[in-house]
C-alpha atoms as a PDB file:
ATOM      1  CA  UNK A   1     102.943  88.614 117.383  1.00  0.00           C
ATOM      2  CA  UNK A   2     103.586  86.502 114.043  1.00  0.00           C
ATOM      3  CA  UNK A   3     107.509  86.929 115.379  1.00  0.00           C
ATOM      4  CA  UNK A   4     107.059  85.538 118.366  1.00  0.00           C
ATOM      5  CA  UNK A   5     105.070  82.777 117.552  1.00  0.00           C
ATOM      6  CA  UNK A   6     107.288  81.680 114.901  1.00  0.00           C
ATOM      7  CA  UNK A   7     110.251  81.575 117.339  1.00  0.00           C
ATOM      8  CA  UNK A   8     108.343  79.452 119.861  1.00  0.00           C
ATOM      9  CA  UNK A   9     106.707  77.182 117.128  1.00  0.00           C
ATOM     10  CA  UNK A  10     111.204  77.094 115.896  1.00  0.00           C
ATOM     11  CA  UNK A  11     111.445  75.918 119.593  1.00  0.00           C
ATOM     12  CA  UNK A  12     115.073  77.522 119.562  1.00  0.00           C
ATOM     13  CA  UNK A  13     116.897  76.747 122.728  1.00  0.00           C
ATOM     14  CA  UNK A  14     120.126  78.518 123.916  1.00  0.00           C
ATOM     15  CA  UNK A  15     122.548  75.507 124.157  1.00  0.00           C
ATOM     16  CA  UNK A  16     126.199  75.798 125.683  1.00  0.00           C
ATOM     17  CA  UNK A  17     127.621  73.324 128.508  1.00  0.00           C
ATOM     18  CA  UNK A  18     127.249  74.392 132.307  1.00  0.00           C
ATOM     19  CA  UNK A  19     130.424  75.048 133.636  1.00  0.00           C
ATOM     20  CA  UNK A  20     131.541  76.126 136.922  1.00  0.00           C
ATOM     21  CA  UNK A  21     134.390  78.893 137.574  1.00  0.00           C
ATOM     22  CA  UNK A  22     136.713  78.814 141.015  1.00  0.00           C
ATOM     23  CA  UNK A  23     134.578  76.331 142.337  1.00  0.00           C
ATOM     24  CA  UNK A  24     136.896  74.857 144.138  1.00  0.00           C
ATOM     25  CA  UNK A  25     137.602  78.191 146.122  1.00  0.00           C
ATOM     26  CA  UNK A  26     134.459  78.037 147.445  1.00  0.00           C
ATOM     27  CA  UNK A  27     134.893  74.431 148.384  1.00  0.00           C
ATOM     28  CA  UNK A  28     137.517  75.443 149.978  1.00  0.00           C
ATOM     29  CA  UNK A  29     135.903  78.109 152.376  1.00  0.00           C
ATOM     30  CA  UNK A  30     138.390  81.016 150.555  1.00  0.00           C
ATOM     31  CA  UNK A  31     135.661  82.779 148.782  1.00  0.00           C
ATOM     32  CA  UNK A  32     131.953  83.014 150.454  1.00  0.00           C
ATOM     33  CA  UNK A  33     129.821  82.640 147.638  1.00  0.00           C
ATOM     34  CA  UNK A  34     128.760  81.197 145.136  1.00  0.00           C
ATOM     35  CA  UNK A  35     126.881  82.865 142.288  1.00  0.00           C
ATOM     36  CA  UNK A  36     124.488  80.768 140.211  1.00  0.00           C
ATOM     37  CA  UNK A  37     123.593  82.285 136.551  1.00  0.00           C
ATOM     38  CA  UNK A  38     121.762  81.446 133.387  1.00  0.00           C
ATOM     39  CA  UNK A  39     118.821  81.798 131.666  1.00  0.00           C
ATOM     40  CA  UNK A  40     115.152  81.660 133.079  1.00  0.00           C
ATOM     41  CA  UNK A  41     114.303  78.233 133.209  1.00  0.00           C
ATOM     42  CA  UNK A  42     117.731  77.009 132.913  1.00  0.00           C
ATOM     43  CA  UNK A  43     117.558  75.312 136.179  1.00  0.00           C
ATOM     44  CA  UNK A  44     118.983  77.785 138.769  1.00  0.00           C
ATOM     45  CA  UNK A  45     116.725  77.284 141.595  1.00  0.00           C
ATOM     46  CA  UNK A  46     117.030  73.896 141.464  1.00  0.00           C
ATOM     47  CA  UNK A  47     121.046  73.751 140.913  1.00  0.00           C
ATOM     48  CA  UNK A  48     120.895  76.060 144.227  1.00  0.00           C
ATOM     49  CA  UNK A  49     118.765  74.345 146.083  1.00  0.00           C
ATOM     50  CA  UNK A  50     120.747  71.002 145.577  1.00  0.00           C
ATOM     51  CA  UNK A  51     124.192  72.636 146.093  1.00  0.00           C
ATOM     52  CA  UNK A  52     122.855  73.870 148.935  1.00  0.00           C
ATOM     53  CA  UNK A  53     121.161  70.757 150.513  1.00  0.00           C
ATOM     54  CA  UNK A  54     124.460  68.833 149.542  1.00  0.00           C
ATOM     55  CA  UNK A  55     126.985  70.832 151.372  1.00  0.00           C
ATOM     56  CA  UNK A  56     124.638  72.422 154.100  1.00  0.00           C
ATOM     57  CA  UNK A  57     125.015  76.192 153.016  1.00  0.00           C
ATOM     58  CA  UNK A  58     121.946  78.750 152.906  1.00  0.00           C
ATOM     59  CA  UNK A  59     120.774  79.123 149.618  1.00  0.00           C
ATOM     60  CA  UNK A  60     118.918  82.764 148.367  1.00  0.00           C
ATOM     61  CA  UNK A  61     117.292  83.722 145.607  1.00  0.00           C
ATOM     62  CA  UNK A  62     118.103  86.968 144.508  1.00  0.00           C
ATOM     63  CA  UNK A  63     114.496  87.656 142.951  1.00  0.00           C
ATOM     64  CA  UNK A  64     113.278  87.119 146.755  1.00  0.00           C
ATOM     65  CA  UNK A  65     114.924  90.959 147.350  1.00  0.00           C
ATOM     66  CA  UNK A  66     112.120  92.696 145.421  1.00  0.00           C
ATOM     67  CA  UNK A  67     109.276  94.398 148.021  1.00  0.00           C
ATOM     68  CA  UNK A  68     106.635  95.740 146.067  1.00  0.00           C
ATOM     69  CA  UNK A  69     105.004  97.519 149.328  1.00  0.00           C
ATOM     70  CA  UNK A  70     108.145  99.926 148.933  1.00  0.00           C
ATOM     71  CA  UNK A  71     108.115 103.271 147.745  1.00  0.00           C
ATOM     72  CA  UNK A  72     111.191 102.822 145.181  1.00  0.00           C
ATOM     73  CA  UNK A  73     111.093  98.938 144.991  1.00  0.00           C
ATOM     74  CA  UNK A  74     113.806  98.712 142.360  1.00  0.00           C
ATOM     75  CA  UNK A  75     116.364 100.567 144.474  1.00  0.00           C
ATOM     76  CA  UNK A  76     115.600  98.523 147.616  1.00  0.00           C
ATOM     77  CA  UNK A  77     115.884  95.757 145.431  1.00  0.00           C
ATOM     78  CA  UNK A  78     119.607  96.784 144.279  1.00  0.00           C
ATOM     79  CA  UNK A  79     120.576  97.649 147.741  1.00  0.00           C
ATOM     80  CA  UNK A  80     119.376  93.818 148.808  1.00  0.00           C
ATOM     81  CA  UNK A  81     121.235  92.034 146.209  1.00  0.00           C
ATOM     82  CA  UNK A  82     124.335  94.319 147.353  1.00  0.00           C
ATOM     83  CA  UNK A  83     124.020  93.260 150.901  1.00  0.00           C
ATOM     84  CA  UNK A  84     124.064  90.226 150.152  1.00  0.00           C
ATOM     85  CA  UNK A  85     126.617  89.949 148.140  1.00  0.00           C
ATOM     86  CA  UNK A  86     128.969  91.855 150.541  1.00  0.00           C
ATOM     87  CA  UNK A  87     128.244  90.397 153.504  1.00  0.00           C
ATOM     88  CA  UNK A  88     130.515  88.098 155.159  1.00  0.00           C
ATOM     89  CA  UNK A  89     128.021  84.869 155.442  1.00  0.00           C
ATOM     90  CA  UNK A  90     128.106  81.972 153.465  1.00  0.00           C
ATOM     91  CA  UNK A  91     125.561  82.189 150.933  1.00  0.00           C
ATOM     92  CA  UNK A  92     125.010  80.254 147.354  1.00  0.00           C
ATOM     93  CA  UNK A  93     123.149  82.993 145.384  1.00  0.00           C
ATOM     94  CA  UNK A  94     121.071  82.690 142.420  1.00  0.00           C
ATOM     95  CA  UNK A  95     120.032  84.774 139.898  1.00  0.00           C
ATOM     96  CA  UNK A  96     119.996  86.765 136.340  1.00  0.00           C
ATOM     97  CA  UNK A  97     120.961  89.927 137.683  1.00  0.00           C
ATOM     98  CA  UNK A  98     124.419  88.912 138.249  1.00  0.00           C
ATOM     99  CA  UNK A  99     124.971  88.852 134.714  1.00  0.00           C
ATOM    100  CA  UNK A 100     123.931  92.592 134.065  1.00  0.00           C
ATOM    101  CA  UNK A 101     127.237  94.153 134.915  1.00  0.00           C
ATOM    102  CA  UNK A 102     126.046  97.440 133.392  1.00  0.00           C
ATOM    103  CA  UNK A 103     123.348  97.845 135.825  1.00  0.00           C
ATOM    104  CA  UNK A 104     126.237  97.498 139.508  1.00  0.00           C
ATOM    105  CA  UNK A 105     129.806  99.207 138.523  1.00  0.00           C
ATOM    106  CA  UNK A 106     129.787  99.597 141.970  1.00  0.00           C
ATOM    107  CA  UNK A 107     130.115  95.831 142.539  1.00  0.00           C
ATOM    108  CA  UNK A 108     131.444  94.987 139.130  1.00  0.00           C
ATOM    109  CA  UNK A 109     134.769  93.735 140.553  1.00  0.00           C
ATOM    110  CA  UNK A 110     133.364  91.899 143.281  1.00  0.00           C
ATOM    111  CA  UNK A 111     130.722  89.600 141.408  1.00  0.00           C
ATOM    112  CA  UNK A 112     133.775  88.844 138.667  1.00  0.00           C
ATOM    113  CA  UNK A 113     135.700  87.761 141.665  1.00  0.00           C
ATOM    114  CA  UNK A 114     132.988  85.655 142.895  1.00  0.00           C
ATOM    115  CA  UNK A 115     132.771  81.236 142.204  1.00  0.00           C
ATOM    116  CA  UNK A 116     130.263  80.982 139.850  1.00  0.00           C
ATOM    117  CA  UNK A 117     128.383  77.971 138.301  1.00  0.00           C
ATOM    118  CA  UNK A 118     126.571  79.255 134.086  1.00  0.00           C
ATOM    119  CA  UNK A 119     124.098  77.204 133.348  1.00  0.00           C
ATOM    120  CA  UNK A 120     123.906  76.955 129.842  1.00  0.00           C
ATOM    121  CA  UNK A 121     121.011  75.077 128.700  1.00  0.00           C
ATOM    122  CA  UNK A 122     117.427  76.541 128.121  1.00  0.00           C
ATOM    123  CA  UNK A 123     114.630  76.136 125.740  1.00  0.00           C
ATOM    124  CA  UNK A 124     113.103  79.322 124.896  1.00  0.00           C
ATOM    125  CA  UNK A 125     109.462  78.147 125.841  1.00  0.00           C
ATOM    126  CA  UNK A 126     111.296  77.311 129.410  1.00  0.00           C
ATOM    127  CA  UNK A 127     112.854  80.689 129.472  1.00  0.00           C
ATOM    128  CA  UNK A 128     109.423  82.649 128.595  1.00  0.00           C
ATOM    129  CA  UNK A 129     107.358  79.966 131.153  1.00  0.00           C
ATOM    130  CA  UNK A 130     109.709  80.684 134.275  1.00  0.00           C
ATOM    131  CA  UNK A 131     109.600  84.136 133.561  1.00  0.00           C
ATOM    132  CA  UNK A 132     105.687  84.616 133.042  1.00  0.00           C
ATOM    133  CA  UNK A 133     105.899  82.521 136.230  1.00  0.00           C
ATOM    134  CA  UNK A 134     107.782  84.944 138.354  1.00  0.00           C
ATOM    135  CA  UNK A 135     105.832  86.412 140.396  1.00  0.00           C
ATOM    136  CA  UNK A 136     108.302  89.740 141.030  1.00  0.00           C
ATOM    137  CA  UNK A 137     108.280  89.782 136.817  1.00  0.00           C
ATOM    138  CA  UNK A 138     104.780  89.877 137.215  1.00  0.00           C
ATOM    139  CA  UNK A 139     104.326  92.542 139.715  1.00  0.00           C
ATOM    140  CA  UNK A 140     106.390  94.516 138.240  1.00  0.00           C
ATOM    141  CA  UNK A 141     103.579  94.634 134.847  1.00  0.00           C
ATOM    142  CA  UNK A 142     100.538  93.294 136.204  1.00  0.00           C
ATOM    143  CA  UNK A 143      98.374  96.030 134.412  1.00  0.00           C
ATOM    144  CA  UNK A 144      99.921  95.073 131.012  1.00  0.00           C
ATOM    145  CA  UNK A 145      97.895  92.605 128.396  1.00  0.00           C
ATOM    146  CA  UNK A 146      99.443  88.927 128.312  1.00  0.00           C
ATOM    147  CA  UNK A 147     100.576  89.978 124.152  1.00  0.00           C
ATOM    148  CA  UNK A 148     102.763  92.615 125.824  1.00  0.00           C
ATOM    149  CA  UNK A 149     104.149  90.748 128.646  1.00  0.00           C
ATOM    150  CA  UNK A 150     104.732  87.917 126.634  1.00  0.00           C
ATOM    151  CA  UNK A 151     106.338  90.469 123.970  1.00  0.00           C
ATOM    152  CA  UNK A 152     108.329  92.387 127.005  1.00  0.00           C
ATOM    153  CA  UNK A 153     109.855  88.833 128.079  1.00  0.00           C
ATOM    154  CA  UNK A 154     111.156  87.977 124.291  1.00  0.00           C
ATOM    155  CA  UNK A 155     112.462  91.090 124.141  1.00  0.00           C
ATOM    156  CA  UNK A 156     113.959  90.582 127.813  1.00  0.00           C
ATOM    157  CA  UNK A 157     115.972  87.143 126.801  1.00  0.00           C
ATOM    158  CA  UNK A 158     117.612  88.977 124.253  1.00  0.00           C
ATOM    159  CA  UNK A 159     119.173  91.501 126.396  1.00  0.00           C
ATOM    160  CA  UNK A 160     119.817  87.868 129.027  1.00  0.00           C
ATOM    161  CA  UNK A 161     121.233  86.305 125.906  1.00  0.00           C
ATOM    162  CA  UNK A 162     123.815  89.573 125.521  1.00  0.00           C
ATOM    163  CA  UNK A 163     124.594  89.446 129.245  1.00  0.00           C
ATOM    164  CA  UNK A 164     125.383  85.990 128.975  1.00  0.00           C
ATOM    165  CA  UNK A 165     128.011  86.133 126.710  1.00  0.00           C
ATOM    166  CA  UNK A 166     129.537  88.629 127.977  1.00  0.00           C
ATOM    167  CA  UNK A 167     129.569  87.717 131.812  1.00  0.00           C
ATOM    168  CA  UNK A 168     130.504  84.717 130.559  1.00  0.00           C
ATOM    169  CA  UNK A 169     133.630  85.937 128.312  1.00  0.00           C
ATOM    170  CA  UNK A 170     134.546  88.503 130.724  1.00  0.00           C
ATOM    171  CA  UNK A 171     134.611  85.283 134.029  1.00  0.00           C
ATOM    172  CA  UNK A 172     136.594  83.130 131.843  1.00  0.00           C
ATOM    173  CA  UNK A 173     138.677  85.474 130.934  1.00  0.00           C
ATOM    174  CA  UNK A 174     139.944  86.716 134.304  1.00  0.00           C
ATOM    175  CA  UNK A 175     143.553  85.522 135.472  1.00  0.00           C
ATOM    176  CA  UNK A 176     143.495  82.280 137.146  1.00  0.00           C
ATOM    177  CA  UNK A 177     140.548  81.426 136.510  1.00  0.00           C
ATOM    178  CA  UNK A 178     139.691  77.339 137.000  1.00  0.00           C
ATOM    179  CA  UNK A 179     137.011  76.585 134.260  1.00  0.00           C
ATOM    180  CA  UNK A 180     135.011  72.913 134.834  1.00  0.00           C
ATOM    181  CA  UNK A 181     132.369  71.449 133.339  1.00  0.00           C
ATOM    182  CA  UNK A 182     129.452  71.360 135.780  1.00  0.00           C
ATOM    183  CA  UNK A 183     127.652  68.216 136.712  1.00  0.00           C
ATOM    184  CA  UNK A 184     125.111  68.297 139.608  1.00  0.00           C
ATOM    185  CA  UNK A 185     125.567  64.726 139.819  1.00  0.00           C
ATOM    186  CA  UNK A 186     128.900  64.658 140.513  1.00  0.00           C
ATOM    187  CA  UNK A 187     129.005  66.581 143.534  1.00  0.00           C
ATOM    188  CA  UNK A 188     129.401  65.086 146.658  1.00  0.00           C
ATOM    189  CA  UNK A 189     130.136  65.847 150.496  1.00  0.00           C
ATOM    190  CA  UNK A 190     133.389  64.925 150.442  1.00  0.00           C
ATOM    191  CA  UNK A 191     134.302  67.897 148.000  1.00  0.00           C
ATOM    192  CA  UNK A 192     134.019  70.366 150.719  1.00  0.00           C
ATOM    193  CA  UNK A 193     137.019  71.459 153.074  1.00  0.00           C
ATOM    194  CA  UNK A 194     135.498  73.788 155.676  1.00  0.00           C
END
């Protein structure tokens, strides 16, 4: 407990610039969508939201795919992201999961192909809030004390933290690739060409 307390009293925040990769080919209309990633609390749901209210595209929340009523709710979960992610609508998708390449080799290839905007800015008392918040996060360990959740979602943004740098690496890295910084205020109508 001492640990964790000392790290949120520290008030350490993880701190790179957004950026956005390929943007422009979803602008365009030559890729279908748009993958939003970062931390919890780093502003995803709102970055969605406003991307999508700006150029009229549905926006989804990947955490909206978990059904608790289900027998194996983590598999229907993984099957929902995958659907939509591979189907052919226009969709600006947010979420953590699209960082954990580990977890979908099956669609490895296919998210690194994907636009995608990294938020990079997040406090860690942000990061534990949103994800105490969640209500799916919750579900999933409602019968544990708040000490262990609170421990279970440190421990969590650690493992985020490693996906993040390496999603990121690996998306930057790819051939081609068109790196911007990201501004949510810059965006405008006008950008679009479909």
């Amino acid at each position: 407990m001492s640990n964790i307390i000392k790290l949120i009293q520290e008030s350490i925040i993880f701190s790179d610039k957004s950026i956005s990769i390929d943007f422009d080919k979803f602008l365009s209309g030559r890729i279908k969508k748009l993958l939003i990633v970062g931390f919890s609390g780093s502003g995803k749901t709102s970055t969605g939201k406003q991307i999508s209210k700006i150029y009229s595209k549905s926006f989804f929340k990947i955490d909206d795919c978990w059904n608790f009523k289900l027998k194996n709710p983590i598999k229907q979960f993984d099957k929902c992201l995958e659907y939509k992610l591979l189907n052919k609508k226009i969709y600006i998708l947010e979420g953590i999961n699209f960082m954990d390449l580990k977890a979908y080799p099956n669609i490895r290839k296919f998210i690194l192909k994907q636009p995608c905007i990294i938020l990079g800015r997040s406090s860690i008392i942000s990061s534990i809030k949103a994800a105490i918040r969640n209500k799916n996060y919750n579900q999933l360990y409602k019968n544990e004390s708040y000490y262990k959740n609170l421990k279970r979602t440190f421990n969590t943004n650690k493992h985020i933290f490693n996906n993040y740098n390496i999603f990121k690496r690996i998306r930057c890295n790819q051939p081609n690739a068109n790196i911007q910084n990201f501004d949510l205020n810059n965006l405008s109508k006008d950008d679009i060409q479909w």
